[in-house]
C-alpha atoms as a PDB file:
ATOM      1  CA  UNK A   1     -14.440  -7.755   4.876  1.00  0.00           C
ATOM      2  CA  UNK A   2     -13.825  -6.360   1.409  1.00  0.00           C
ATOM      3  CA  UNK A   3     -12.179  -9.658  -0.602  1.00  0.00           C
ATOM      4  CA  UNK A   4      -9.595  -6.875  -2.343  1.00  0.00           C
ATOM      5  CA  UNK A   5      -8.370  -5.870   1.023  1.00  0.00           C
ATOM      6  CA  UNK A   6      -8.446  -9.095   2.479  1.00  0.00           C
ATOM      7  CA  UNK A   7      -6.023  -9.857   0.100  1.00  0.00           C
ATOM      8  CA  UNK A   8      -4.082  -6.715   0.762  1.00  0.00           C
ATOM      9  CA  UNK A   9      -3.673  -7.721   4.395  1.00  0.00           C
ATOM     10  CA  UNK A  10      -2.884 -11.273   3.536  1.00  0.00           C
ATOM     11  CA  UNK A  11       0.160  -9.847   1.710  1.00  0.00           C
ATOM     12  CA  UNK A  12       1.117  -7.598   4.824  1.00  0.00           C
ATOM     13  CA  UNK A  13       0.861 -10.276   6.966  1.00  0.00           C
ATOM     14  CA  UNK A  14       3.017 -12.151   4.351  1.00  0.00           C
ATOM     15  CA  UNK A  15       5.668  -9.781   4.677  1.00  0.00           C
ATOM     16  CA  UNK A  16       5.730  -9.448   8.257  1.00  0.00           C
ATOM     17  CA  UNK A  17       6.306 -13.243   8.017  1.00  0.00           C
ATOM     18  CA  UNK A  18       9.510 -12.407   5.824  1.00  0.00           C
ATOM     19  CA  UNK A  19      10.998  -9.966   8.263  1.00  0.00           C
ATOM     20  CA  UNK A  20       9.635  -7.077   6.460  1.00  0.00           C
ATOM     21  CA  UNK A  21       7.841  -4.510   6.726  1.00  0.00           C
ATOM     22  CA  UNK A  22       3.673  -5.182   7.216  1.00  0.00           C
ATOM     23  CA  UNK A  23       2.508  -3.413   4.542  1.00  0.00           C
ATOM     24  CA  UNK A  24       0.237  -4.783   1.185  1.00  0.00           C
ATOM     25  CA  UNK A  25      -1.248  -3.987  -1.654  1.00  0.00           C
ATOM     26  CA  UNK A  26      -3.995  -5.315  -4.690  1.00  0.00           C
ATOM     27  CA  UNK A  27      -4.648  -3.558  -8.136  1.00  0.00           C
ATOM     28  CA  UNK A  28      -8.054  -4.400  -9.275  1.00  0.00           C
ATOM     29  CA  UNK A  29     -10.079  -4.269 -12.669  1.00  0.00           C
ATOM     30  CA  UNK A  30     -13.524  -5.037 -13.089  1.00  0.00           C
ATOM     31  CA  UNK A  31     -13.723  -7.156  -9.939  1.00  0.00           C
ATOM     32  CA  UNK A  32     -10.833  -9.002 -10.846  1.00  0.00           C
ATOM     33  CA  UNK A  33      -7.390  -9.268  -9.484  1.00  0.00           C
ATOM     34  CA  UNK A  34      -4.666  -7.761 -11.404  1.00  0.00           C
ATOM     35  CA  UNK A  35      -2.005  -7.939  -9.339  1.00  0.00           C
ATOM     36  CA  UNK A  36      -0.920  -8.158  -5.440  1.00  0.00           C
ATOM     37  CA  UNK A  37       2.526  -7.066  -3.923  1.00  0.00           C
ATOM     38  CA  UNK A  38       4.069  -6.427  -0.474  1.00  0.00           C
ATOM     39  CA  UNK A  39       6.837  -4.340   1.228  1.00  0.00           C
ATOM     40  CA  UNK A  40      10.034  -5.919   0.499  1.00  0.00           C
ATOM     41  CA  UNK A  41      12.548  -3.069   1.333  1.00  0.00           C
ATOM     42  CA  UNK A  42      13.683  -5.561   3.949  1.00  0.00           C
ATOM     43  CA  UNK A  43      13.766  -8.961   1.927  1.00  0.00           C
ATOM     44  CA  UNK A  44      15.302  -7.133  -1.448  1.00  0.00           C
ATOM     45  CA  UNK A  45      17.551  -4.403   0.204  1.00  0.00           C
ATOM     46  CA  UNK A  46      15.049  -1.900  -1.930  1.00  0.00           C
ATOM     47  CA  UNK A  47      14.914   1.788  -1.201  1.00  0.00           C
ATOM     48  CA  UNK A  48      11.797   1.444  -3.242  1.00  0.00           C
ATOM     49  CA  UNK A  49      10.043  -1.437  -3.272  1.00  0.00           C
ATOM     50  CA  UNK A  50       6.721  -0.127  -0.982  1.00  0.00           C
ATOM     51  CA  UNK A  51       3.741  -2.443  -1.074  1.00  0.00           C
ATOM     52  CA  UNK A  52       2.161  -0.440  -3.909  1.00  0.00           C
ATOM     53  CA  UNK A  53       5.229  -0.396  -5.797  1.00  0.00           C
ATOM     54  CA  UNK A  54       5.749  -3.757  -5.772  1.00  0.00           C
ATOM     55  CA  UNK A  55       2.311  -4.256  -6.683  1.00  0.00           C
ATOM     56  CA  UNK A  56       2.394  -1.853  -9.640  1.00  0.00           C
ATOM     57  CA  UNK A  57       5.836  -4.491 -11.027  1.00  0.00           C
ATOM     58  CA  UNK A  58       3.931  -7.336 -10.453  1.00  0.00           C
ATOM     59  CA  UNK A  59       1.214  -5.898 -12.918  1.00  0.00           C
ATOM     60  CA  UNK A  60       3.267  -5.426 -15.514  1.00  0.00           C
ATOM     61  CA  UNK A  61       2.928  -3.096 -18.387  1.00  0.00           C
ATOM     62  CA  UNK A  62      -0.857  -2.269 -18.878  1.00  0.00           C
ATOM     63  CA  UNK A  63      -2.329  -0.366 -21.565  1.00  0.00           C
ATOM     64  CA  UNK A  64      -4.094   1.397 -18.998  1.00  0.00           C
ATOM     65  CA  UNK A  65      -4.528   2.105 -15.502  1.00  0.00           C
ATOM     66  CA  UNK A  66      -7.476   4.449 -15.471  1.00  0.00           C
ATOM     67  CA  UNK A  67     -10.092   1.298 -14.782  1.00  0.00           C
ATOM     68  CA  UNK A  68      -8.546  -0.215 -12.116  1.00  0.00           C
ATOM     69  CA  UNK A  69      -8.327   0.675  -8.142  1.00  0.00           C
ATOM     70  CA  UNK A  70      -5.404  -0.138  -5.921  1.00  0.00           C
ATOM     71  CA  UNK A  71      -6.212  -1.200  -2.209  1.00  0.00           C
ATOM     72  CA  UNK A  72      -3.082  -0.815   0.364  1.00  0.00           C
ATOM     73  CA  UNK A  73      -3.489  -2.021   3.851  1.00  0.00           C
ATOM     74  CA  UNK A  74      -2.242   1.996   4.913  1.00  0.00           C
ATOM     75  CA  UNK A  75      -2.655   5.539   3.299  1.00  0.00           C
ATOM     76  CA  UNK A  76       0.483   5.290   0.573  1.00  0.00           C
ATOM     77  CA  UNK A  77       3.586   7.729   1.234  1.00  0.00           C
ATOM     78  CA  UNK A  78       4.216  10.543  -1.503  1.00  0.00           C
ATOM     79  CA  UNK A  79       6.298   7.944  -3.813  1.00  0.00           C
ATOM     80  CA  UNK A  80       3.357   5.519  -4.148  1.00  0.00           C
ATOM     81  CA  UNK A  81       0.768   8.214  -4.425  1.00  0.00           C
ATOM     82  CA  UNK A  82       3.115  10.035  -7.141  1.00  0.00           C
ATOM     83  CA  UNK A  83       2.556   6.732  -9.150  1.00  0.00           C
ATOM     84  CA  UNK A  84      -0.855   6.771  -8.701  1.00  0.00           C
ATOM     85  CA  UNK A  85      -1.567   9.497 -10.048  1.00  0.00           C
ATOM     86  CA  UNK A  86       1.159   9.245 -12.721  1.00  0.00           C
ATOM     87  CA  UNK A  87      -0.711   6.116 -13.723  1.00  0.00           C
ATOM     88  CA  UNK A  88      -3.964   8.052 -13.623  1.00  0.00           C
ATOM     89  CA  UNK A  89      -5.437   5.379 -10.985  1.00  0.00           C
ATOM     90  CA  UNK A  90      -8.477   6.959 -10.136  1.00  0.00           C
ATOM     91  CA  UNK A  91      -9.655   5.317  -7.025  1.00  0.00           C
ATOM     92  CA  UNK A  92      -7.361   4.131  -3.567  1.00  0.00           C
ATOM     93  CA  UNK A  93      -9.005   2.059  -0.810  1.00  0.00           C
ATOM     94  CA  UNK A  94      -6.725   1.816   2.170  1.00  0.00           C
ATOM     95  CA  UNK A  95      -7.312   0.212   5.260  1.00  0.00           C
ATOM     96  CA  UNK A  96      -5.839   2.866   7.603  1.00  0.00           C
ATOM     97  CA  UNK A  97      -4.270   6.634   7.999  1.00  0.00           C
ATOM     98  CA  UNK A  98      -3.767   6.536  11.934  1.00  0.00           C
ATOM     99  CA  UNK A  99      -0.593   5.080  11.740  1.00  0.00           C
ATOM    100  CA  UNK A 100       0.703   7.181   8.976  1.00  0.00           C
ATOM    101  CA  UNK A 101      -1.576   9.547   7.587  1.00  0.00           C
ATOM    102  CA  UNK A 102       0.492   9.008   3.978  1.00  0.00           C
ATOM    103  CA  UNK A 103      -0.447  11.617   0.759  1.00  0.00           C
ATOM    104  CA  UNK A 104      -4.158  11.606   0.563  1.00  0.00           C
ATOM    105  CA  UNK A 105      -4.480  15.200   0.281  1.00  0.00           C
ATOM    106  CA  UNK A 106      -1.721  15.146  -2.676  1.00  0.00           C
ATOM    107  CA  UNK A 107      -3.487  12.227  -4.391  1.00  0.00           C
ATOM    108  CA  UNK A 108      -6.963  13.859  -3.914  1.00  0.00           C
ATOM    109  CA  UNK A 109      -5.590  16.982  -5.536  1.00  0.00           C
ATOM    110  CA  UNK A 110      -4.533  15.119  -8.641  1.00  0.00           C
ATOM    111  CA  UNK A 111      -8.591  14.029  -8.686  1.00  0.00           C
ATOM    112  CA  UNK A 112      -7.943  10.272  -7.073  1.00  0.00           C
ATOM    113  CA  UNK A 113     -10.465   9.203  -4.972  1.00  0.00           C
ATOM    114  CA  UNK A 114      -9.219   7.684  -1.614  1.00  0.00           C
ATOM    115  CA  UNK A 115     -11.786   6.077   0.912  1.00  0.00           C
ATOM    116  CA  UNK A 116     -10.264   4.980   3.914  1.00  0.00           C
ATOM    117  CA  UNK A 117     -11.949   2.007   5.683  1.00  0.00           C
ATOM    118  CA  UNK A 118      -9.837   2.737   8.743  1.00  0.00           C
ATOM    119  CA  UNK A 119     -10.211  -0.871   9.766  1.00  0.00           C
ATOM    120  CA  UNK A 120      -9.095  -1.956  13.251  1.00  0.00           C
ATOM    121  CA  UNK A 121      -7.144  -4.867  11.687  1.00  0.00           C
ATOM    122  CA  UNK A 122      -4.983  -2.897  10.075  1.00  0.00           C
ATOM    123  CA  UNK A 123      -4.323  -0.512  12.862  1.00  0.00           C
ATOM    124  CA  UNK A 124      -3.188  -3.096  14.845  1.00  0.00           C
ATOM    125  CA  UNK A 125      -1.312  -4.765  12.354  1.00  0.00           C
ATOM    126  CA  UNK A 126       0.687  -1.583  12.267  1.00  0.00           C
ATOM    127  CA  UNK A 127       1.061  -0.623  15.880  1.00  0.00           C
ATOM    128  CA  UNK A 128       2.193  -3.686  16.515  1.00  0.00           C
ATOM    129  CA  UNK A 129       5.518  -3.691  14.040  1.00  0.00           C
ATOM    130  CA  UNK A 130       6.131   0.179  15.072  1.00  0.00           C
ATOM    131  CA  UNK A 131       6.802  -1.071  18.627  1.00  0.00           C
ATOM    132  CA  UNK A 132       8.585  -4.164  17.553  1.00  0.00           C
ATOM    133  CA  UNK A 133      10.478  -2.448  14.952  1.00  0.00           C
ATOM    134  CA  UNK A 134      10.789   1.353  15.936  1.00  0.00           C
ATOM    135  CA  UNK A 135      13.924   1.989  13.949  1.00  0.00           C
ATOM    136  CA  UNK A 136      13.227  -0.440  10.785  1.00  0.00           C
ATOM    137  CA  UNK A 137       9.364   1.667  10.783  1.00  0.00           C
ATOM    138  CA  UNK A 138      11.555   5.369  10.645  1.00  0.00           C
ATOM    139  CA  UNK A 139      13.965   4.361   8.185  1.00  0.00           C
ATOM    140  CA  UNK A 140      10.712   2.978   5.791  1.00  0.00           C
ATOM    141  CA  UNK A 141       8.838   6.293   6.635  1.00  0.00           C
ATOM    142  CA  UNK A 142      12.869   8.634   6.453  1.00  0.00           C
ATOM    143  CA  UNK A 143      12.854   9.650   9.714  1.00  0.00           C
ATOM    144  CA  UNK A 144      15.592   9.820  11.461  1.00  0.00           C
END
C-alpha cells in the first residue's frame, strides 16, 4: 500500500473513530507530506468541512498548488473537485468510486488527472458506515 493513502485511510478511520463521517485525505509535494485532514461535518457541525477540504485548511496558504497531488480515500464530490481544480492540483489518487462515483469527469475536464486505485479497503470502509449510518451518509452526499 501506497504510504500517501495509507495515511489517507488512517485519517478516515480517525474520523469514523470521532463519530464522523469515514472519509480522508493527504496533499503531497515532492514525496513529502504537506498536509492530512478528515471529514468533520459531524465533529464541527460543518456544511463544508469534507476530507479534502479540511485537508486543503490544514495546508495553509501555499504559493502554489500545481506540484502537489491530493489522495482521498473516495472520488471527491463537486465542492472538493471545484477546489481542485481552482487550486490547479493537477493529479487526484483516490482509493475508491463504487461507493460514490464523486466528480471525476468534471475534474478530468479541467485537465486533473485522477487514478483510482479502487482498493478493497476502502470499499469496505465505506459500505460499512452507509449501512450503519444511512441517513448521516445522504445528508453528507444531499440526498434526501
Amino acid at each position: 500500500m501506497d504510504e500517501f493513502m495509507q495515511a489517507a485511510i488512517d485519517e478516515a478511520r480517525l474520523g469514523r473513530s470521532q463519530g464522523g463521517i469515514p472519509i480522508g485525505s493527504v496533499l503531497v509535494r515532492a514525496g513529502k507530506l504537506v498536509a492530512r485532514g478528515h471529514n468533520k461535518r459531524v465533529q464541527e457541525d460543518s456544511a463544508i468541512k469534507h476530507g479534502e477540504m479540511d485537508c486543503l485548511t490544514n495546508a495553509g496558504r501555499q504559493k502554489t498548488y500545481r506540484d502537489t497531488v491530493i489522495y482521498s480515500t473516495l472520488m471527491p464530490c463537486y465542492m472538493c473537485a471545484g477546489t481542485i481544480v481552482q487550486f490547479k492540483i493537477p493529479k487526484v489518487i483516490v482509493g475508491e468510486s463504487r461507493t460514490f462515483d464523486g466528480a471525476r469527469e468534471f475534474m478530468e475536464s479541467h485537465g486533473v488527472e485522477v487514478i483510482d486505485l479502487d482498493l478493497a479497503e476502502c470499499v469496505d470502509m465505506m459500505n460499512e458506515f452507509i449501512e450503519a449510518e444511512p441517513t448521516l451518509w445522504n445528508e453528507d452526499i444531499m440526498e434526501e
